[in-house]
PDB file of N, CA and C in Angstrom:
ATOM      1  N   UNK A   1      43.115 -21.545   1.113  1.00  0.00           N
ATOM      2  CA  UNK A   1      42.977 -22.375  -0.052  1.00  0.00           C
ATOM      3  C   UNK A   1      42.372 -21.537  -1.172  1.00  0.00           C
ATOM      4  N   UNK A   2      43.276 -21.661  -2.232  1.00  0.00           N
ATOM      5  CA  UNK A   2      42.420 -20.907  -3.694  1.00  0.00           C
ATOM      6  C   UNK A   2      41.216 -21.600  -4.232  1.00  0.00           C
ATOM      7  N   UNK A   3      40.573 -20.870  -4.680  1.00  0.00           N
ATOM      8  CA  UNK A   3      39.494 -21.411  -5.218  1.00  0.00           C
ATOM      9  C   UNK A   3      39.495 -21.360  -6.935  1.00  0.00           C
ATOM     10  N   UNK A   4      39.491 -21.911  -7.803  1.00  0.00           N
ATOM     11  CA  UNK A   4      39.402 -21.735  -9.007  1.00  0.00           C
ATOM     12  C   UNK A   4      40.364 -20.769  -9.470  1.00  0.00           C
ATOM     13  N   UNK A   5      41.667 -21.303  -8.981  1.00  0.00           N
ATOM     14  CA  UNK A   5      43.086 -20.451  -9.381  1.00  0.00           C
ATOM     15  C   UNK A   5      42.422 -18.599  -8.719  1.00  0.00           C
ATOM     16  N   UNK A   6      42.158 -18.682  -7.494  1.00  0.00           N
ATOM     17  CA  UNK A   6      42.106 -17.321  -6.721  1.00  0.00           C
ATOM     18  C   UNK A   6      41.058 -16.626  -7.300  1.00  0.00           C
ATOM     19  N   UNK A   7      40.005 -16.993  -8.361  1.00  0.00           N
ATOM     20  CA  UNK A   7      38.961 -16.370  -8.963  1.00  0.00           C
ATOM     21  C   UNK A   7      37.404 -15.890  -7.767  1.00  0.00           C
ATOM     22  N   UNK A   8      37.650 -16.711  -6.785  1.00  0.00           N
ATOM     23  CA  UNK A   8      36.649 -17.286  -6.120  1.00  0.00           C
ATOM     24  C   UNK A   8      35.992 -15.537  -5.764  1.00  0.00           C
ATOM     25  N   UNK A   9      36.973 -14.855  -5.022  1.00  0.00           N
ATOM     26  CA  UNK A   9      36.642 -13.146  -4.357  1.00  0.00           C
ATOM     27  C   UNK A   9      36.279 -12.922  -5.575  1.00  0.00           C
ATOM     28  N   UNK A  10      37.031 -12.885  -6.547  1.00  0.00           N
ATOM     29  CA  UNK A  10      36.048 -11.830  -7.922  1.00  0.00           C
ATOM     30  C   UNK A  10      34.863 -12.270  -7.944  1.00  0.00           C
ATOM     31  N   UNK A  11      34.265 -13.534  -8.046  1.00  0.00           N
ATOM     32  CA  UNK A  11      32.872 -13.732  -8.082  1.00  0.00           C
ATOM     33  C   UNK A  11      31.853 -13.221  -7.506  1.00  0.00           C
ATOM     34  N   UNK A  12      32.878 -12.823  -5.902  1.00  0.00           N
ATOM     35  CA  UNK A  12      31.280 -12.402  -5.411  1.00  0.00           C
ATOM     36  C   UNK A  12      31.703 -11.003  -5.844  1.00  0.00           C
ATOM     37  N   UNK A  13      32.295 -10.849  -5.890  1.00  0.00           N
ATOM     38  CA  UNK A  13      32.155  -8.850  -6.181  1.00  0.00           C
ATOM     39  C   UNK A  13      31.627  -8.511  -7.225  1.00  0.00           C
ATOM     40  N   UNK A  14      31.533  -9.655  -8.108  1.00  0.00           N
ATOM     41  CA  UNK A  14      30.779  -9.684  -9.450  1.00  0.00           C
ATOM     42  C   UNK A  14      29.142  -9.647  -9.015  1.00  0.00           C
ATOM     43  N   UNK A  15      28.635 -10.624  -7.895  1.00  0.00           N
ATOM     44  CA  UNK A  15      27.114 -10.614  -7.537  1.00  0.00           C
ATOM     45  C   UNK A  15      27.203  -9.602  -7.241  1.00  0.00           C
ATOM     46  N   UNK A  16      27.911  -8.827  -6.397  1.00  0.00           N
ATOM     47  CA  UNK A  16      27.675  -7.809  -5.761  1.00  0.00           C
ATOM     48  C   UNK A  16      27.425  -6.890  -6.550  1.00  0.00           C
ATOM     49  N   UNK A  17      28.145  -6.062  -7.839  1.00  0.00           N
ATOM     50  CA  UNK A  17      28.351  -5.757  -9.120  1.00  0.00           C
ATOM     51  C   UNK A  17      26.785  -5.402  -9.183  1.00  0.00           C
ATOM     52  N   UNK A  18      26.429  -7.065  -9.923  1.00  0.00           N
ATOM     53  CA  UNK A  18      25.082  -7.052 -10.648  1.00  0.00           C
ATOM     54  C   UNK A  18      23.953  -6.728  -9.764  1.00  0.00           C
ATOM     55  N   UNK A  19      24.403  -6.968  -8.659  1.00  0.00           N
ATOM     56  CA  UNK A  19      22.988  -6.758  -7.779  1.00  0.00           C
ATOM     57  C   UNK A  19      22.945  -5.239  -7.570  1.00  0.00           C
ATOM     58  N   UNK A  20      23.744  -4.418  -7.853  1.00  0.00           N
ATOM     59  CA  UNK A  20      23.982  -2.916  -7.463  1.00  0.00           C
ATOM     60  C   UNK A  20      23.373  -2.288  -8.926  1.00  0.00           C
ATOM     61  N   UNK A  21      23.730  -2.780 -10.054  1.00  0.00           N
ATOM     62  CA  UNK A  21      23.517  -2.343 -10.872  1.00  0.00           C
ATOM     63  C   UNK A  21      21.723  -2.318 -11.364  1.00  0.00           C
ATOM     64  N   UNK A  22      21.471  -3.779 -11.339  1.00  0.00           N
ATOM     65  CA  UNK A  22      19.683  -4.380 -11.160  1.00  0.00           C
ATOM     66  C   UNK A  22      19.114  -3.252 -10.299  1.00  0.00           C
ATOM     67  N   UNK A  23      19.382  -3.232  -9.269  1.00  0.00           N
ATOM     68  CA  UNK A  23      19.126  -1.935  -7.749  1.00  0.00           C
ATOM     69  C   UNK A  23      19.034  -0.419  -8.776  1.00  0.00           C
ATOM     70  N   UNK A  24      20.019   0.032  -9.152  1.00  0.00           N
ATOM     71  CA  UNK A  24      20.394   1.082  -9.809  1.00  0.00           C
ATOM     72  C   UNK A  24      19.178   1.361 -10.725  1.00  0.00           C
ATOM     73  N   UNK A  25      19.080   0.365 -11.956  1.00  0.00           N
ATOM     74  CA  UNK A  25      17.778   0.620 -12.901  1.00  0.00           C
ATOM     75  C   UNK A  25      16.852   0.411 -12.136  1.00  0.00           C
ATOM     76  N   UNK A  26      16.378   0.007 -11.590  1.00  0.00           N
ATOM     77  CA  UNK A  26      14.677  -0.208 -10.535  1.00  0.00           C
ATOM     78  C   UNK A  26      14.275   1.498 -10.636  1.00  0.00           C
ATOM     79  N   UNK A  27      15.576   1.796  -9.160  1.00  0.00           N
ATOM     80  CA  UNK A  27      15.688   3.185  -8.768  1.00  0.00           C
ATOM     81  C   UNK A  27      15.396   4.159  -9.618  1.00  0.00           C
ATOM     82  N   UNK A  28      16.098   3.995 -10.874  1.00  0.00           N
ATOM     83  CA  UNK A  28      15.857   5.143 -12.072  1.00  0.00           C
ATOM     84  C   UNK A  28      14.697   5.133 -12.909  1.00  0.00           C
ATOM     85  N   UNK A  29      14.362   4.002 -13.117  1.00  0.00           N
ATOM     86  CA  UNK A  29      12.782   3.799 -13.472  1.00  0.00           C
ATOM     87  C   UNK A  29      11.715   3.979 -12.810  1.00  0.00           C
ATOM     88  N   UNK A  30      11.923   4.202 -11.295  1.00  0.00           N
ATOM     89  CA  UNK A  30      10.773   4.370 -10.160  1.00  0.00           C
ATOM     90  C   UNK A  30      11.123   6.000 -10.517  1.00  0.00           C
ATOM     91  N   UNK A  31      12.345   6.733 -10.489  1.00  0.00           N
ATOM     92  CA  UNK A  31      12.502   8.364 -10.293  1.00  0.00           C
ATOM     93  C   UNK A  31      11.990   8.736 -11.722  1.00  0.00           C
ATOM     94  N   UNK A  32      12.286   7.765 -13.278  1.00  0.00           N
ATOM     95  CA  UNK A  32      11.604   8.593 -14.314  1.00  0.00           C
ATOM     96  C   UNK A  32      10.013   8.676 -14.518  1.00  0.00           C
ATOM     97  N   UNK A  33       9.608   7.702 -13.664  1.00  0.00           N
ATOM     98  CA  UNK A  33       8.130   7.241 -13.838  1.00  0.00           C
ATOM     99  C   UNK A  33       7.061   8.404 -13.118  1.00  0.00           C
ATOM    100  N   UNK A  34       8.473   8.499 -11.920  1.00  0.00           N
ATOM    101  CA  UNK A  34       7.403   9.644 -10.911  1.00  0.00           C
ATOM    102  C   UNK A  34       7.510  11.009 -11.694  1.00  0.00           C
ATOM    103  N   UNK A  35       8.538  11.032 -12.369  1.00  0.00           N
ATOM    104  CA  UNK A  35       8.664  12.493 -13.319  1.00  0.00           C
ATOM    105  C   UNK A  35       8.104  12.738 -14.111  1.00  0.00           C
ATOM    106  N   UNK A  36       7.609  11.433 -14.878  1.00  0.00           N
ATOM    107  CA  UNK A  36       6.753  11.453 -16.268  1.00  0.00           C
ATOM    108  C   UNK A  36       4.968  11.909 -15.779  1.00  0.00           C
ATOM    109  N   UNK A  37       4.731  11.317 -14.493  1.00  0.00           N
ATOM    110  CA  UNK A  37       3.266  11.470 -14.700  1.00  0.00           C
ATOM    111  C   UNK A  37       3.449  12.748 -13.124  1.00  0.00           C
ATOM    112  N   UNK A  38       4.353  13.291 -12.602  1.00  0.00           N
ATOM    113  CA  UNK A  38       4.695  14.111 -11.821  1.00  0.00           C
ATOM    114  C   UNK A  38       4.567  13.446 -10.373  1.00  0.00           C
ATOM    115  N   UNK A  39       4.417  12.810 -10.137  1.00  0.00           N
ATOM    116  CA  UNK A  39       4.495  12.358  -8.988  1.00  0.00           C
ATOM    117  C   UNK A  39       2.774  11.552  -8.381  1.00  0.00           C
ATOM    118  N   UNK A  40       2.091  11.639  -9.383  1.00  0.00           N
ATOM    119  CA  UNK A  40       0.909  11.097  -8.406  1.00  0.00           C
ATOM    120  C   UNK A  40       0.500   9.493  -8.601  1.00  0.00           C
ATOM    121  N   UNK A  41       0.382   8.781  -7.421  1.00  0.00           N
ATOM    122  CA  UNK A  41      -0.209   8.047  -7.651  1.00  0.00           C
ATOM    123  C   UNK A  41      -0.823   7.218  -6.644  1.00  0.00           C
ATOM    124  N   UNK A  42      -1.475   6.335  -6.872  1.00  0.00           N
ATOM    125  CA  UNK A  42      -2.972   6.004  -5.788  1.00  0.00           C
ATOM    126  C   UNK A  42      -2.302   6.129  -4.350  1.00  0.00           C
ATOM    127  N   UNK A  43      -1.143   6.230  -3.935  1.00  0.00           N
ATOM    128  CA  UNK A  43      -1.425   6.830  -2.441  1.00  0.00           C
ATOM    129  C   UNK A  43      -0.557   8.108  -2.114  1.00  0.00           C
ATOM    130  N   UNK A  44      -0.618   9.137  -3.139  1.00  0.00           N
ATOM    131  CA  UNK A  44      -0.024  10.090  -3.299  1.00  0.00           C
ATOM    132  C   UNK A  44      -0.784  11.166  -2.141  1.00  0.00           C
ATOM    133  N   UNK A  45      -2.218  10.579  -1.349  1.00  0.00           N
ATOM    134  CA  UNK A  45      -2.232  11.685  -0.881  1.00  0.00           C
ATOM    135  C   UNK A  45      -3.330  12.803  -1.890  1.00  0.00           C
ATOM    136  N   UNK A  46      -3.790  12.325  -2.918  1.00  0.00           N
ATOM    137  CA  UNK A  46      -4.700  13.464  -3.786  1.00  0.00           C
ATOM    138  C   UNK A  46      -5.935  13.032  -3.868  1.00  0.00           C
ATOM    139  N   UNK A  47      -6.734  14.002  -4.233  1.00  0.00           N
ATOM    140  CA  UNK A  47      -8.241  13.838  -3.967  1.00  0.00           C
ATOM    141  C   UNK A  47      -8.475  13.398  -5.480  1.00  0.00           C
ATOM    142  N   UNK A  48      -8.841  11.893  -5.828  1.00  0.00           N
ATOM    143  CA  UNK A  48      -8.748  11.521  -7.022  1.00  0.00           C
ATOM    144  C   UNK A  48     -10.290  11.386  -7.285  1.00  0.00           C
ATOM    145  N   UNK A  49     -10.750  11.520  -8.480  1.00  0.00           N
ATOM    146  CA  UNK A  49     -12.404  12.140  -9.371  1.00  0.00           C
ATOM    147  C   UNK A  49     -12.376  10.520 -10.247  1.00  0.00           C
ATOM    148  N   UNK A  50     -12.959   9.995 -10.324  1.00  0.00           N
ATOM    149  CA  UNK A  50     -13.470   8.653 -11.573  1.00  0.00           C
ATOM    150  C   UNK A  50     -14.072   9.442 -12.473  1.00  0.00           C
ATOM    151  N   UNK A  51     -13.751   8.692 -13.451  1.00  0.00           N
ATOM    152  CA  UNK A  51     -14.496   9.395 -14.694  1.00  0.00           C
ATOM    153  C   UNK A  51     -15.592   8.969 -14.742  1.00  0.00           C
ATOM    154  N   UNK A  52     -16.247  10.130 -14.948  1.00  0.00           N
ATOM    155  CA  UNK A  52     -17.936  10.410 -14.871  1.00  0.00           C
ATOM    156  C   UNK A  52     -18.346  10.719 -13.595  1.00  0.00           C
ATOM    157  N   UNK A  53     -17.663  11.273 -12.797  1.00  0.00           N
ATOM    158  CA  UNK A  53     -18.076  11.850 -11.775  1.00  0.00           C
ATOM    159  C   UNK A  53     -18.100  13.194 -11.815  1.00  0.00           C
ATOM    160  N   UNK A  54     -18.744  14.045 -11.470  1.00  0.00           N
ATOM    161  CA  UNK A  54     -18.546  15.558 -10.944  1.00  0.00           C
ATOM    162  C   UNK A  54     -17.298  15.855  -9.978  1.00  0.00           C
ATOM    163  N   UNK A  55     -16.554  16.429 -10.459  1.00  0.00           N
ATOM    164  CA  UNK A  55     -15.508  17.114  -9.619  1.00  0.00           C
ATOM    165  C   UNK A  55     -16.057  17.595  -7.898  1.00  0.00           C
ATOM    166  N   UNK A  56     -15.433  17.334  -6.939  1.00  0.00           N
ATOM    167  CA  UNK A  56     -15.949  16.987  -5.183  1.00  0.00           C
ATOM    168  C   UNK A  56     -15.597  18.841  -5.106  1.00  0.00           C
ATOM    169  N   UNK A  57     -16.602  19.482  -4.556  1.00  0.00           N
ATOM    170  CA  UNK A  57     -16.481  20.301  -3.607  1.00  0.00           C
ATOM    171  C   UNK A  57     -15.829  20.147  -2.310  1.00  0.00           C
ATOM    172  N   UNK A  58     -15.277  21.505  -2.594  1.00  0.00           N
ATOM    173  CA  UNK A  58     -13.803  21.690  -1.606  1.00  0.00           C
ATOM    174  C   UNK A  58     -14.503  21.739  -0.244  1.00  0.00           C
ATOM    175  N   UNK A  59     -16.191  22.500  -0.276  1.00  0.00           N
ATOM    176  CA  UNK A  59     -16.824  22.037   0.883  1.00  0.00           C
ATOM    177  C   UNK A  59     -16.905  20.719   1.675  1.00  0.00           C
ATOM    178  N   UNK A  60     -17.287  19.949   0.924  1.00  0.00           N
ATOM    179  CA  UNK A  60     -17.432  18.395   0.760  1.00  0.00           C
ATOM    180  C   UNK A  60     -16.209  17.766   1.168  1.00  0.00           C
ATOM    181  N   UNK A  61     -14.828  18.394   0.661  1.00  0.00           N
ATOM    182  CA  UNK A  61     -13.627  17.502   0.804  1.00  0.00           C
ATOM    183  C   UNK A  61     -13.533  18.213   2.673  1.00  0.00           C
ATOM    184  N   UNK A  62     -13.857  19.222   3.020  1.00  0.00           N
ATOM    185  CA  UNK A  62     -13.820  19.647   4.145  1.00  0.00           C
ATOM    186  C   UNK A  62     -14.298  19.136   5.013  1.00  0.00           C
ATOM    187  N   UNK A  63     -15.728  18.375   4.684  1.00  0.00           N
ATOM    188  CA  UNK A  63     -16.513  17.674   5.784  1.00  0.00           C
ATOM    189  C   UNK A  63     -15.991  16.666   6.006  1.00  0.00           C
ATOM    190  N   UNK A  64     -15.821  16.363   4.923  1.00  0.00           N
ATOM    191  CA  UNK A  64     -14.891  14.219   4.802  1.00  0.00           C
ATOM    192  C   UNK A  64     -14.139  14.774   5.930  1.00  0.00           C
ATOM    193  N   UNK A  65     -13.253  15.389   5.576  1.00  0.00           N
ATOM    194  CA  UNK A  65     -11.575  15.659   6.784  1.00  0.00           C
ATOM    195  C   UNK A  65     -12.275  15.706   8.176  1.00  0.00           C
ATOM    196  N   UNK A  66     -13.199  16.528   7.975  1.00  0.00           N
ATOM    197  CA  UNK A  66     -13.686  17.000   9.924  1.00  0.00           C
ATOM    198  C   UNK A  66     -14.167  15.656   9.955  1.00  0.00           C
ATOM    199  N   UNK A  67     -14.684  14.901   9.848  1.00  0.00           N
ATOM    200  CA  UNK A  67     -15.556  13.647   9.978  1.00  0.00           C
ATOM    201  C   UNK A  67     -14.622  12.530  10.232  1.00  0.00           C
ATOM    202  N   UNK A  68     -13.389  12.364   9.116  1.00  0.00           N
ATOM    203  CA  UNK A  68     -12.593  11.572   9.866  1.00  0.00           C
ATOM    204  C   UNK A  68     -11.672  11.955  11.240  1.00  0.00           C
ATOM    205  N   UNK A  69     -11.279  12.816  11.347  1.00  0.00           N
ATOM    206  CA  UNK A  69     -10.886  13.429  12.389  1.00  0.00           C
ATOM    207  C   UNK A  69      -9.689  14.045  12.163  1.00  0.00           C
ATOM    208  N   UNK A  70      -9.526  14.461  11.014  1.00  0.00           N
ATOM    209  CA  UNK A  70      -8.206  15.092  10.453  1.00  0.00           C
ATOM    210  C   UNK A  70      -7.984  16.816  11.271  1.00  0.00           C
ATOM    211  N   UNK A  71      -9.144  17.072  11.176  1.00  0.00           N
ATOM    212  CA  UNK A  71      -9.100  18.382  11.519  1.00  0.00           C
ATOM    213  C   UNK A  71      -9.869  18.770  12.945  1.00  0.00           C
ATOM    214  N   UNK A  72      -9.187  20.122  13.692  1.00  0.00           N
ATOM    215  CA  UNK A  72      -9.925  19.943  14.989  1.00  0.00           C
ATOM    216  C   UNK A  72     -11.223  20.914  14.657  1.00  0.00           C
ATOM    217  N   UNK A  73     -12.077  21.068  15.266  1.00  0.00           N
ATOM    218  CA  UNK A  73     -13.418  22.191  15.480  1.00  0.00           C
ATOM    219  C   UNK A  73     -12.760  23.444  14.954  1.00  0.00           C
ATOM    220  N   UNK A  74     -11.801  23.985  15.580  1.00  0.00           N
ATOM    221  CA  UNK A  74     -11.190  25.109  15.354  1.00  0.00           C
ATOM    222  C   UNK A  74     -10.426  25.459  13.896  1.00  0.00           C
ATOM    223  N   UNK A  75     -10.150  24.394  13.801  1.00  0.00           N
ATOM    224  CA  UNK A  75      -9.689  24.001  12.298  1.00  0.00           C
ATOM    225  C   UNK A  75     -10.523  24.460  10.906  1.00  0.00           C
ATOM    226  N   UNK A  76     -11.800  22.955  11.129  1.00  0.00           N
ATOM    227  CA  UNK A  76     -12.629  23.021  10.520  1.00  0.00           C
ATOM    228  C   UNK A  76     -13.164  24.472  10.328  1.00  0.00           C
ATOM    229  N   UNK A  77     -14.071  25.300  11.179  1.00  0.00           N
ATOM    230  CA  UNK A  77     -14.032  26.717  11.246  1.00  0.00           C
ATOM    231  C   UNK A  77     -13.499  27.801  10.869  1.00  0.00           C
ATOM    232  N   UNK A  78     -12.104  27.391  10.959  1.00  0.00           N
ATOM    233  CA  UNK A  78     -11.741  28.645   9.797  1.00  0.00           C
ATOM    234  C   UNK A  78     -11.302  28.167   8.775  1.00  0.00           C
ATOM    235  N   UNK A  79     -11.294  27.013   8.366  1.00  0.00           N
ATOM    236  CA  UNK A  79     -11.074  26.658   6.807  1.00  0.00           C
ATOM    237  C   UNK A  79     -12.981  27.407   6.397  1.00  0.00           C
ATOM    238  N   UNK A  80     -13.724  26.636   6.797  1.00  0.00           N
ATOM    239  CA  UNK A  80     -15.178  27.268   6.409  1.00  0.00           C
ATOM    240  C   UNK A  80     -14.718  28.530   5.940  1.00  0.00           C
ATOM    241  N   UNK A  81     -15.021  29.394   7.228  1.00  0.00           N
ATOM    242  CA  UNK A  81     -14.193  30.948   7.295  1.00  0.00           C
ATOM    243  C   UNK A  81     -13.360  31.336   6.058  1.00  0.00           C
ATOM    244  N   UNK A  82     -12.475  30.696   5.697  1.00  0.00           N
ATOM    245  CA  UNK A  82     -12.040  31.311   4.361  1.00  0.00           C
ATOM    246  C   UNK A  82     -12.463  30.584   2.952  1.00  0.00           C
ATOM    247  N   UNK A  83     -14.078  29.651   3.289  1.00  0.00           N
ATOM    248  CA  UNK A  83     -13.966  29.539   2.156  1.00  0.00           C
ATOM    249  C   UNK A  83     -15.732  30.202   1.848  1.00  0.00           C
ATOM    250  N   UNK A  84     -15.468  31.683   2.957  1.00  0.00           N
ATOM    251  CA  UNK A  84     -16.632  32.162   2.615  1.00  0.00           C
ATOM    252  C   UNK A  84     -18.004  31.534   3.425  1.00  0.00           C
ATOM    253  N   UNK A  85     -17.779  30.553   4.001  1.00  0.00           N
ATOM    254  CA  UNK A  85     -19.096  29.612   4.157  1.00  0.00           C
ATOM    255  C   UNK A  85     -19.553  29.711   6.071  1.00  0.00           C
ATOM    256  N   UNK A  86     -18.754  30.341   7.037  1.00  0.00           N
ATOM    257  CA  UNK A  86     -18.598  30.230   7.902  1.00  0.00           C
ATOM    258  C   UNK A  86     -19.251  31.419   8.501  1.00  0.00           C
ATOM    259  N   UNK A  87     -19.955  31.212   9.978  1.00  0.00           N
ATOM    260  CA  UNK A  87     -20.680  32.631  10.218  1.00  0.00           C
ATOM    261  C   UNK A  87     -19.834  33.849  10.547  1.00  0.00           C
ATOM    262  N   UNK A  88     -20.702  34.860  10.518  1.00  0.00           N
ATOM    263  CA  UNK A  88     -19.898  35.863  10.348  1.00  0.00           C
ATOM    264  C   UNK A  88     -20.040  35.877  11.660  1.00  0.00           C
TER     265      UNK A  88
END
């Protein structure tokens, strides 16, 4: 049975259409956004500073890591080790 003199299939290929296209700009606005500010943002993964804070020693960002358990003993140790701080 036709639907609206056989129009009925174009319609949905038409949702389909718009919904690809809607999809399309999201996509390109999520890829220019990450380009504009380079890619960072709150769970990018970076060691982020508030303003008016002192910039974190790389020592400091080292302990955080060993403390949560990011890094093993052996780890921790020679990161120290190359950052000068580790026994000789």
């Amino acid at each position: 049975m036709m639907w609206n003199n056989g129009m009925g299939s174009g319609m949905g290929w038409m949702w389909i259409f718009w919904l690809l296209v809607i999809l399309g700009t999201v996509v390109v606005t999520v890829v220019l956004a990450k380009a504009f500010t380079g890619g960072r943002g709150q769970s990018g993964g970076h060691e982020h500073v508030k303003t008016g804070e002192r910039p974190r020693q790389p020592r400091e960002i080292l302990d955080e890591r060993y403390a949560r358990g990011e890094l093993t003993t052996e780890e921790y140790r020679e990161r120290l080790h190359t950052l000068g701080e580790g026994r000789q």
